[in-house]
N, C-alpha and C. Protein backbone atom coordinates (compact mmCIF):
# COMPACT_ATOMS: atom_id res chain seq x y z
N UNK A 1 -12.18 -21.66 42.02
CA UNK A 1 -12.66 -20.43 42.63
C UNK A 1 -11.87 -20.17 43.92
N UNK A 2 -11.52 -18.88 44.39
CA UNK A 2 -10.47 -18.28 45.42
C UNK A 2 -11.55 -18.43 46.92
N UNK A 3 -10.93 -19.13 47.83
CA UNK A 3 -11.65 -19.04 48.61
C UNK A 3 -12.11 -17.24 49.66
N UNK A 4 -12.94 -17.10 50.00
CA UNK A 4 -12.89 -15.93 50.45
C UNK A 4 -12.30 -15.19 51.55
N UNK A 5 -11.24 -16.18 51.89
CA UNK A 5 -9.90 -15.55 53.01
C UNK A 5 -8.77 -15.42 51.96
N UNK A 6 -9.06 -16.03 50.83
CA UNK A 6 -7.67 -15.43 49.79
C UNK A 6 -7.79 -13.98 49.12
N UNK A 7 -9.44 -14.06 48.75
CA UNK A 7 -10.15 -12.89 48.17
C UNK A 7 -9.94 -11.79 49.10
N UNK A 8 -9.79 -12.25 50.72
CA UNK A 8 -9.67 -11.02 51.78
C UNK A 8 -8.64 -10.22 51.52
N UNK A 9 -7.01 -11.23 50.69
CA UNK A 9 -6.18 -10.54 50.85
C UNK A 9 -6.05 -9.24 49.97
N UNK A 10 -7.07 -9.19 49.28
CA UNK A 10 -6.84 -7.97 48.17
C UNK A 10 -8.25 -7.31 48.27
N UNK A 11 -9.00 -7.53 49.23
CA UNK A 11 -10.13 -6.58 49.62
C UNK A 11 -9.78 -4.97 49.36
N UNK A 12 -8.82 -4.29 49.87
CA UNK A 12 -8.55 -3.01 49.80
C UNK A 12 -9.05 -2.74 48.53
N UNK A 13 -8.08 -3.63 47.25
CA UNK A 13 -8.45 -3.20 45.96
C UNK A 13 -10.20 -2.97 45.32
N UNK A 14 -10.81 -4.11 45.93
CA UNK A 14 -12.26 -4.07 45.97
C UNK A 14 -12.85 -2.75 46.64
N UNK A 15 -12.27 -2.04 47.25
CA UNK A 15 -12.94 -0.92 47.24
C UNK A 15 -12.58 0.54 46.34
N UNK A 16 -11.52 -0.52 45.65
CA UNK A 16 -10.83 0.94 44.56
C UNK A 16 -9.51 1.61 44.80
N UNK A 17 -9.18 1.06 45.41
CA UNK A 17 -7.68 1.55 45.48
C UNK A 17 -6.83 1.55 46.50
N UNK A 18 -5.87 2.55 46.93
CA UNK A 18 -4.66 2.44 47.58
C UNK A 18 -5.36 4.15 48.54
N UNK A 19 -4.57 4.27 49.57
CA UNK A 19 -4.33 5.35 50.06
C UNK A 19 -3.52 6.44 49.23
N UNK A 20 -3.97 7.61 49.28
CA UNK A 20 -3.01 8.95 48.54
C UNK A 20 -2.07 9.17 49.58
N UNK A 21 -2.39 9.57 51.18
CA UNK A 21 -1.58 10.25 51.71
C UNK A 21 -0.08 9.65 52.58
N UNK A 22 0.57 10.17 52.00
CA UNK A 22 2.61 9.67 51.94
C UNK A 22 2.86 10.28 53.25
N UNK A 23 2.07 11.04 53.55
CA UNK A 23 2.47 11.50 55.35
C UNK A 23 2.71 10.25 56.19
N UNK A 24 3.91 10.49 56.85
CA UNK A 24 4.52 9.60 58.17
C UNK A 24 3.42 9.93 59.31
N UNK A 25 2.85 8.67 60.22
CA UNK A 25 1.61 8.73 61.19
C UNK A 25 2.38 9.63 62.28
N UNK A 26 1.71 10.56 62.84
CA UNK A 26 2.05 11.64 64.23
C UNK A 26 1.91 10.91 65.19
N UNK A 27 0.86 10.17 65.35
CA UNK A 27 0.81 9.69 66.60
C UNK A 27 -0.35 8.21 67.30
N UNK A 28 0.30 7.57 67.94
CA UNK A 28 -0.71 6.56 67.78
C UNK A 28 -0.36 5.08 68.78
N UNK A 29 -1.36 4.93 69.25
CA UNK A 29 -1.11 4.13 70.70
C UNK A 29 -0.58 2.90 70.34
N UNK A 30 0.51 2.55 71.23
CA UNK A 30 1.19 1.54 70.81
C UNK A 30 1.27 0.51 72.18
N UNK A 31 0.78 -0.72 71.96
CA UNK A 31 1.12 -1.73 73.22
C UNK A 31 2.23 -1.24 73.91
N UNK A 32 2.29 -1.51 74.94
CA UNK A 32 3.54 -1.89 75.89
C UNK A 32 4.27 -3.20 75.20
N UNK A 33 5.85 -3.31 75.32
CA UNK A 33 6.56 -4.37 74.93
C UNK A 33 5.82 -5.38 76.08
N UNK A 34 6.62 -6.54 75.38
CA UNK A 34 5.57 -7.41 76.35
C UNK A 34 6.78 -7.80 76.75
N UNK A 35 7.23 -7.93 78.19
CA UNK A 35 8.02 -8.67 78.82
C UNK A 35 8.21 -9.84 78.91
N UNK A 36 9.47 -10.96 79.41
CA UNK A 36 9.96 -11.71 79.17
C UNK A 36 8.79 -12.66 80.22
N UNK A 37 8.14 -11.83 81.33
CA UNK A 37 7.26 -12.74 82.17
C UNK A 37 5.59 -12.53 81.88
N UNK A 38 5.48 -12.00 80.57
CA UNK A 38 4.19 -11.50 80.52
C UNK A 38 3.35 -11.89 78.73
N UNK A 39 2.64 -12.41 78.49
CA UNK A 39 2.08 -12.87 77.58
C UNK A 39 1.34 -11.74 76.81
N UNK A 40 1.70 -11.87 75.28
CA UNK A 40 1.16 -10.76 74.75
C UNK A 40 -0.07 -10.60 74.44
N UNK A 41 -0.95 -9.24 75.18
CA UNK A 41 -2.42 -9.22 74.94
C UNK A 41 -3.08 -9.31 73.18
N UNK A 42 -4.09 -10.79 72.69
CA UNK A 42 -4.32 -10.57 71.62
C UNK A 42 -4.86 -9.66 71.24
N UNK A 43 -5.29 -8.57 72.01
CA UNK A 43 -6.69 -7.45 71.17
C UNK A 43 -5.16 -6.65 70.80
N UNK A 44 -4.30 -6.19 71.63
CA UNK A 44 -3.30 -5.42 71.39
C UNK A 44 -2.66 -5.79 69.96
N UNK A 45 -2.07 -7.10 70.16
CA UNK A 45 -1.55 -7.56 68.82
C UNK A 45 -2.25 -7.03 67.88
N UNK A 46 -3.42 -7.60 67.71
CA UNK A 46 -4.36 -6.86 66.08
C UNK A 46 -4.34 -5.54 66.51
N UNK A 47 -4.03 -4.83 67.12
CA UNK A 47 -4.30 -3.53 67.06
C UNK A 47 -3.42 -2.57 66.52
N UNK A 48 -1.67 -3.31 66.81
CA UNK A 48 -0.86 -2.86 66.43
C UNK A 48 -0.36 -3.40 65.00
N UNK A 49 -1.10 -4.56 64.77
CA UNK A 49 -0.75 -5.17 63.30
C UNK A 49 -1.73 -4.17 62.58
N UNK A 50 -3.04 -3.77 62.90
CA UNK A 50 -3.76 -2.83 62.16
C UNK A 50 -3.01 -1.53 61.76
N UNK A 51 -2.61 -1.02 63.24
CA UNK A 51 -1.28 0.12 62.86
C UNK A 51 -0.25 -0.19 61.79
N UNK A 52 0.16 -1.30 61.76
CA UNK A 52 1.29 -1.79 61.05
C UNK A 52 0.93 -1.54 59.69
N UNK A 53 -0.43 -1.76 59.14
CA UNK A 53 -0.78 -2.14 58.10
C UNK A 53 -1.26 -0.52 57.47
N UNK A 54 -1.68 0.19 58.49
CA UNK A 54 -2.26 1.17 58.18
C UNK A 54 -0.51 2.11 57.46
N UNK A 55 0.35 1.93 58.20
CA UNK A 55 1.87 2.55 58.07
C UNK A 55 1.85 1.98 56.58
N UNK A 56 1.59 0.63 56.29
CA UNK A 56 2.61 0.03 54.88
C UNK A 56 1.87 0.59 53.98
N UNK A 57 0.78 1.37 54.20
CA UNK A 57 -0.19 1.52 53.28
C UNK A 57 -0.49 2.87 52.80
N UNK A 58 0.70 3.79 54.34
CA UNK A 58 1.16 5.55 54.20
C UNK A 58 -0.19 5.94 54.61
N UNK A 59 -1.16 5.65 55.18
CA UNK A 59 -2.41 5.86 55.90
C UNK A 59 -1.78 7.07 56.95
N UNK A 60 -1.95 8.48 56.71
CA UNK A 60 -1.39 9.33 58.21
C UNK A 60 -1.79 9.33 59.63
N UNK A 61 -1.89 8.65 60.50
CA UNK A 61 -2.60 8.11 61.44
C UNK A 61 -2.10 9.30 62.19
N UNK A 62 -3.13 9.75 62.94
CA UNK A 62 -3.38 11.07 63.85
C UNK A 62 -3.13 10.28 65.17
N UNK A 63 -4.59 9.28 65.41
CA UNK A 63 -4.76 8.68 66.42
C UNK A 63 -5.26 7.03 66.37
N UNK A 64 -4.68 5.91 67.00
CA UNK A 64 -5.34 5.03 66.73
C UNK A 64 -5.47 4.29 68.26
N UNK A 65 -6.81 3.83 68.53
CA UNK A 65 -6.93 3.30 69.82
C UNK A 65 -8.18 2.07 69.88
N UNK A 66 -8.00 1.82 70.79
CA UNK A 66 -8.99 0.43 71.21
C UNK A 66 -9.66 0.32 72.45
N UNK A 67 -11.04 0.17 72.53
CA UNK A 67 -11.56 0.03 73.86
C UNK A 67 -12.16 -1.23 73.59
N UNK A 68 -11.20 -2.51 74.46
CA UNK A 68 -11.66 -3.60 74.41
C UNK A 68 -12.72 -3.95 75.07
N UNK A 69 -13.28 -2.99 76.33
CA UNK A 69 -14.75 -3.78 76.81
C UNK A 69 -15.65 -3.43 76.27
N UNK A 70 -15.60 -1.80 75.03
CA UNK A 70 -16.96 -1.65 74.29
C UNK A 70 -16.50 -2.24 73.34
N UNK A 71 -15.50 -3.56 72.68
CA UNK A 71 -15.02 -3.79 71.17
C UNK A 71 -14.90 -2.77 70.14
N UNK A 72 -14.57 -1.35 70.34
CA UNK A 72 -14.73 -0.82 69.33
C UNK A 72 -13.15 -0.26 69.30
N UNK A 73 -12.86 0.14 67.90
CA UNK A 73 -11.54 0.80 67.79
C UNK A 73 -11.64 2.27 67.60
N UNK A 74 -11.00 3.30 67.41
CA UNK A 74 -11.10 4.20 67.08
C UNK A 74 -10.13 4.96 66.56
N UNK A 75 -9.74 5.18 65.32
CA UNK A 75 -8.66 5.77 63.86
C UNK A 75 -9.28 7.08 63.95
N UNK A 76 -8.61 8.08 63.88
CA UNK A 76 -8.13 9.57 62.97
C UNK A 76 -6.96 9.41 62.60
N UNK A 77 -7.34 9.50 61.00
CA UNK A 77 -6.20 9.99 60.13
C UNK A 77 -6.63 10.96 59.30
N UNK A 78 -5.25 11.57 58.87
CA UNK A 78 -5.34 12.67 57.98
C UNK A 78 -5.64 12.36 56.08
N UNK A 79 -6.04 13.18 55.72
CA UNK A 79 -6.09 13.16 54.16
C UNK A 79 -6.56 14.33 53.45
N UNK A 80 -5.71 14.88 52.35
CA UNK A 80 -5.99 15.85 51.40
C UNK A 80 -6.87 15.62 50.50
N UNK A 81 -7.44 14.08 50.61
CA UNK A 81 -8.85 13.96 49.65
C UNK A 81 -9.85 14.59 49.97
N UNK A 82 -10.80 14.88 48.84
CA UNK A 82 -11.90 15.65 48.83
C UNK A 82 -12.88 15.26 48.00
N UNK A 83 -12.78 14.51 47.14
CA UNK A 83 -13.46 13.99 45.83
C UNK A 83 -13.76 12.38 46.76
N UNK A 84 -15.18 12.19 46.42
CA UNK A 84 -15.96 11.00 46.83
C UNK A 84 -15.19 9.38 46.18
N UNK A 85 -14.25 9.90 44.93
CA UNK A 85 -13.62 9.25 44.81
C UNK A 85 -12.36 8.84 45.46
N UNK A 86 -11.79 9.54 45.66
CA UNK A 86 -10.18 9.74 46.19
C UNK A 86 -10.28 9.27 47.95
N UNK A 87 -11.47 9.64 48.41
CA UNK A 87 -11.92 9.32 49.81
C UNK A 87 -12.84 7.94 49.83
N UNK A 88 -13.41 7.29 48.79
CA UNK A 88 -13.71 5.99 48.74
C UNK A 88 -12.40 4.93 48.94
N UNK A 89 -11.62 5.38 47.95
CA UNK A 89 -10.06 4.69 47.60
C UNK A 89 -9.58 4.49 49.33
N UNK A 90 -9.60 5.54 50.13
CA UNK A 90 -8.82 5.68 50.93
C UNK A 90 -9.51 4.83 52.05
N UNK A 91 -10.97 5.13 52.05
CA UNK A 91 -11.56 4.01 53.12
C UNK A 91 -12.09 2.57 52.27
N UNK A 92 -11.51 2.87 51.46
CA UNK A 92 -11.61 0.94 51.29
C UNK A 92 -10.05 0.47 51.89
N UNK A 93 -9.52 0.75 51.46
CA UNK A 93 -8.12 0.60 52.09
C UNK A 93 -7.73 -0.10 53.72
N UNK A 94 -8.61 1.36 53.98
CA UNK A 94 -8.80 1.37 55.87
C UNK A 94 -9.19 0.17 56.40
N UNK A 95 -10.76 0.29 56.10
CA UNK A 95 -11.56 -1.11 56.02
C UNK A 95 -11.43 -2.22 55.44
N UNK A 96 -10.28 -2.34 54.51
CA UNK A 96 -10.02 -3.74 53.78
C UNK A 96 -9.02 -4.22 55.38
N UNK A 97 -8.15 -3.47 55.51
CA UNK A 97 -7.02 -4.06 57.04
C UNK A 97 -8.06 -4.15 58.01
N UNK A 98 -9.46 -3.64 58.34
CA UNK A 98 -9.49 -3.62 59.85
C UNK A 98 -10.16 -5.18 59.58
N UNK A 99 -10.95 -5.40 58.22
CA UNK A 99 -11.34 -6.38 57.79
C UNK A 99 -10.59 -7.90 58.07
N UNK A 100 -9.31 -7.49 57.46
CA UNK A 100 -8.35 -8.57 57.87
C UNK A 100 -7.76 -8.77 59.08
N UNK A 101 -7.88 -8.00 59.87
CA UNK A 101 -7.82 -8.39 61.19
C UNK A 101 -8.92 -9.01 61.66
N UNK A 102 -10.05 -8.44 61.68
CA UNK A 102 -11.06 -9.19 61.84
C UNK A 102 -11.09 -10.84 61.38
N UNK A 103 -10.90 -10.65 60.30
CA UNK A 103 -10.56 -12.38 59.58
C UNK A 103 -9.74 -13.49 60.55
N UNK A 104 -8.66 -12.45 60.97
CA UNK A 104 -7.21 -13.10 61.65
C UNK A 104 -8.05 -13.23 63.38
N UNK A 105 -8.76 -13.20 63.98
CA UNK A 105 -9.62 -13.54 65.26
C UNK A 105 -9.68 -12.05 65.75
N UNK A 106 -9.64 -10.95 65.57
CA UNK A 106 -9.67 -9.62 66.24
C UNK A 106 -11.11 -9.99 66.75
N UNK A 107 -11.48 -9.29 68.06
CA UNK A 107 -12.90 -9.35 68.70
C UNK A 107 -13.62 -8.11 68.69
N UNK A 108 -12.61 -7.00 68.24
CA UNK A 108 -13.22 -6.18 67.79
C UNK A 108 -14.56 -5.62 67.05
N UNK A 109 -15.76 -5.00 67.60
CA UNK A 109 -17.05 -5.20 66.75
C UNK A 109 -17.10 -3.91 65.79
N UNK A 110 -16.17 -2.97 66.00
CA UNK A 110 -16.50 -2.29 65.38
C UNK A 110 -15.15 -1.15 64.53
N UNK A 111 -15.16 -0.33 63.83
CA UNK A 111 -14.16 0.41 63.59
C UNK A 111 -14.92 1.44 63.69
N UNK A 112 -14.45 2.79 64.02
CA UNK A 112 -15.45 4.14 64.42
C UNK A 112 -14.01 5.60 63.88
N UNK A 113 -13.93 5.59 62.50
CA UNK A 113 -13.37 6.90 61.33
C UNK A 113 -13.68 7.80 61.56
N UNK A 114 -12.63 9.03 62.13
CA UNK A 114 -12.61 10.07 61.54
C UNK A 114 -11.13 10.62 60.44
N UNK A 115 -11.75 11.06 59.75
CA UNK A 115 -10.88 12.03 58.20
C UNK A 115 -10.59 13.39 58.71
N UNK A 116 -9.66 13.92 58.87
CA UNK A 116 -9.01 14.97 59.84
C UNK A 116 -8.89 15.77 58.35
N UNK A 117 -8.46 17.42 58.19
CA UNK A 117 -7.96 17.57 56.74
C UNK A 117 -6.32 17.33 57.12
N UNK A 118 -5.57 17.59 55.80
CA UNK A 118 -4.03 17.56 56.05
C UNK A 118 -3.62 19.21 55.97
N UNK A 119 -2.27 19.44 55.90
CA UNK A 119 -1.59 20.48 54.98
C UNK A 119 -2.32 21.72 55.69
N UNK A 120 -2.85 22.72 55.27
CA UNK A 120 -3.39 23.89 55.40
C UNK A 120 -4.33 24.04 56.32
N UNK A 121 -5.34 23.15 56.13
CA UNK A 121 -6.88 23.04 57.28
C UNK A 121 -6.28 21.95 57.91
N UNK A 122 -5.02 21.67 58.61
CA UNK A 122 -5.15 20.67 59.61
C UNK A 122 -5.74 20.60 60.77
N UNK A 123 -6.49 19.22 61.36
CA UNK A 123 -6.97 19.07 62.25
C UNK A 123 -8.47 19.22 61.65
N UNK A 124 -9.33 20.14 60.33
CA UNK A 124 -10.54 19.88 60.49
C UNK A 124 -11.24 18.65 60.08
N UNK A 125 -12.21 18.50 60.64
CA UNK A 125 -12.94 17.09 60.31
C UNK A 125 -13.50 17.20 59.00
N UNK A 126 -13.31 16.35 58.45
CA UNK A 126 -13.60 15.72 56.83
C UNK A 126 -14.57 15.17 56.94
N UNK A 127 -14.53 14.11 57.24
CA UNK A 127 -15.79 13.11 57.07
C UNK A 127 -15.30 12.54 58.20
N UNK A 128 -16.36 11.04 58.86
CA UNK A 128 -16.59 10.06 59.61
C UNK A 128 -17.37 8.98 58.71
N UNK A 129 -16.62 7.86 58.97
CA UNK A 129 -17.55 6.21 58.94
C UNK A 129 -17.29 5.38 59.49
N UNK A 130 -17.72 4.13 59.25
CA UNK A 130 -17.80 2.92 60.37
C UNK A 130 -17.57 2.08 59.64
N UNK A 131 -16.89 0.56 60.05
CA UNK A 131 -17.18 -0.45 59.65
C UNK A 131 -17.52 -1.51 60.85
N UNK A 132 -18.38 -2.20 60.21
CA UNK A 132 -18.51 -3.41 61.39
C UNK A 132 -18.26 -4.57 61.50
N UNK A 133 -17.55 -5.58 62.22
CA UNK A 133 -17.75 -6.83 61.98
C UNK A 133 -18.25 -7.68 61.55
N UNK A 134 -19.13 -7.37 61.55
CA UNK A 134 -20.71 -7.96 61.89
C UNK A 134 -20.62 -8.19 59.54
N UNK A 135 -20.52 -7.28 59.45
CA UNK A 135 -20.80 -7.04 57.83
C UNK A 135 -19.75 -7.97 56.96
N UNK A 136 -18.22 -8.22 57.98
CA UNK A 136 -17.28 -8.99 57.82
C UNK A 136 -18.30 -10.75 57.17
N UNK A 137 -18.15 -10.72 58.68
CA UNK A 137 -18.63 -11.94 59.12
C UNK A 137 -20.01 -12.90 57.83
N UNK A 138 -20.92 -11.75 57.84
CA UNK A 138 -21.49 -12.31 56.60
C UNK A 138 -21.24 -12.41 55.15
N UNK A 139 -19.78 -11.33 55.11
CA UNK A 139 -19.58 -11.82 54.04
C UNK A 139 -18.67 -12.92 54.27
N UNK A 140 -17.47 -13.59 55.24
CA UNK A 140 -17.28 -14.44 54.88
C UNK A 140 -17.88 -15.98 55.06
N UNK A 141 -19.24 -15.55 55.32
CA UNK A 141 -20.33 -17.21 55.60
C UNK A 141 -20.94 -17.30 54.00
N UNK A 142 -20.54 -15.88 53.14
CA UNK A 142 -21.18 -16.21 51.72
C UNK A 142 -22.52 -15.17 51.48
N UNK A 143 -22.99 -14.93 53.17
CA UNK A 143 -24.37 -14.36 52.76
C UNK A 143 -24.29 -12.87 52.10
N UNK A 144 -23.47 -12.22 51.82
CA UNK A 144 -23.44 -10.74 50.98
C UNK A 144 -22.36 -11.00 50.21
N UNK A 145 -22.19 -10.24 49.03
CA UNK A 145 -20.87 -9.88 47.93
C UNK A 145 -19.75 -9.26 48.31
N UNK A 146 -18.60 -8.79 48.28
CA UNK A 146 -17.78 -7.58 48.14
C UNK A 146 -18.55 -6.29 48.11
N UNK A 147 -18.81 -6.56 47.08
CA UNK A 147 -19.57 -5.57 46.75
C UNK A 147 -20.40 -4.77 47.47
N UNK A 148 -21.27 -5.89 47.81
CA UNK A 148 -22.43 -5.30 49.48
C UNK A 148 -21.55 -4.95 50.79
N UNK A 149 -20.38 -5.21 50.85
CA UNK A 149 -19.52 -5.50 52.02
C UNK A 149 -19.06 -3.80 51.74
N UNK A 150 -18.99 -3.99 50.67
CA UNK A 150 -17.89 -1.94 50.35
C UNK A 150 -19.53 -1.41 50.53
N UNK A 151 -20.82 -1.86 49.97
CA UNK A 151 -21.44 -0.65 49.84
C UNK A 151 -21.89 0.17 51.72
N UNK A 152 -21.46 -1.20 52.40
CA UNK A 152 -22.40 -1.05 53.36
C UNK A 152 -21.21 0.21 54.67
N UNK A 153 -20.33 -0.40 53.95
CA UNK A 153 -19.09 0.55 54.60
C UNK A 153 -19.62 2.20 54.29
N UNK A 154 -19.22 2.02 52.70
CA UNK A 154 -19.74 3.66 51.83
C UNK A 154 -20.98 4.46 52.41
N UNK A 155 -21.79 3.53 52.60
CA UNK A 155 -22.90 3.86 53.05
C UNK A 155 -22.99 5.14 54.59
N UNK A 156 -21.74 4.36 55.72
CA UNK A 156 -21.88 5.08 56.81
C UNK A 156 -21.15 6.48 56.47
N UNK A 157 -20.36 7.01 55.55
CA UNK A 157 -19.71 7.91 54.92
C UNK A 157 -20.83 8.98 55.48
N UNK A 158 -20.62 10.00 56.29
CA UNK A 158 -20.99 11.49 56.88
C UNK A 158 -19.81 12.40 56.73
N UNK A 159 -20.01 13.01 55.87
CA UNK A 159 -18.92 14.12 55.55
C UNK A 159 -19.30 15.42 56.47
N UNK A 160 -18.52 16.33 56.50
CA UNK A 160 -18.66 17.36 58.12
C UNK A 160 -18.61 18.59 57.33
């Protein structure tokens, strides 16, 4: 049996799929280089490996940021989904990386989504959801499924 940091690595798929949108990210906060006398901040690191991941994955990132004394992050990206399906796909995706950061020591407690539209209605709000650590965490002590882990994500889904 796969232990459940191997199972992490293909979480995205557990929520159904891949991202649709092939848009290059507009814009999105990026650490400072870290200088030759200066040690690199870990919340930053996961923050920009989250970016990283969100890019390999063609995620259109509007905005991505971090407020490390409330732990929470905060993503707008764009997407032409509209179907509960096509927008499940896309935030399992989301939440499978913020997941794995989380896994990797992020202290982050929370992720806080907004779904921007693309193309024509750009800029209007789509939907908003959340994921939390917290939901991480029990699933990897065993106490919930995948399954419960995507529903509880799906669950915060408020479309606008």
């Amino acid at each position: 049996m796969p232990s459940r940091r191997l199972v992490l690595g293909s979480f995205a798929s557990l929520f159904a799929g891949c991202s649709a949108s092939p848009s290059p990210p507009t814009t999105r906060a990026e650490p400072e280089s870290p200088t030759a006398t200066s040690t690199p901040d870990p919340y930053e690191s996961h923050l920009a490996s989250f970016g990283r991941f969100l890019d390999s994955e063609s995620v259109a990132l509007a905005e991505l940021t971090a407020d490390e004394r409330a732990s929470v992050v905060s993503l707008t990206y764009e997407s032409d989904a509209r179907s509960t399906d096509r927008l499940s796909n896309e935030i399992g995706t989301v939440a499978g990386g913020f997941f794995r950061e989380v896994a990797a020591g992020w202290t982050a407690s929370r992720l806080e989504a907004t779904i921007v539209a693309a193309a024509a209605d750009s800029g209007a709000v789509v939907a908003r959801w959340r994921a939390e650590s917290a939901w991480f965490d029990a699933y990897d002590r065993g106490d919930i499924s995948a399954d419960e882990l995507s529903l509880r994500v799906l669950q915060t889904l408020e479309r606008a």
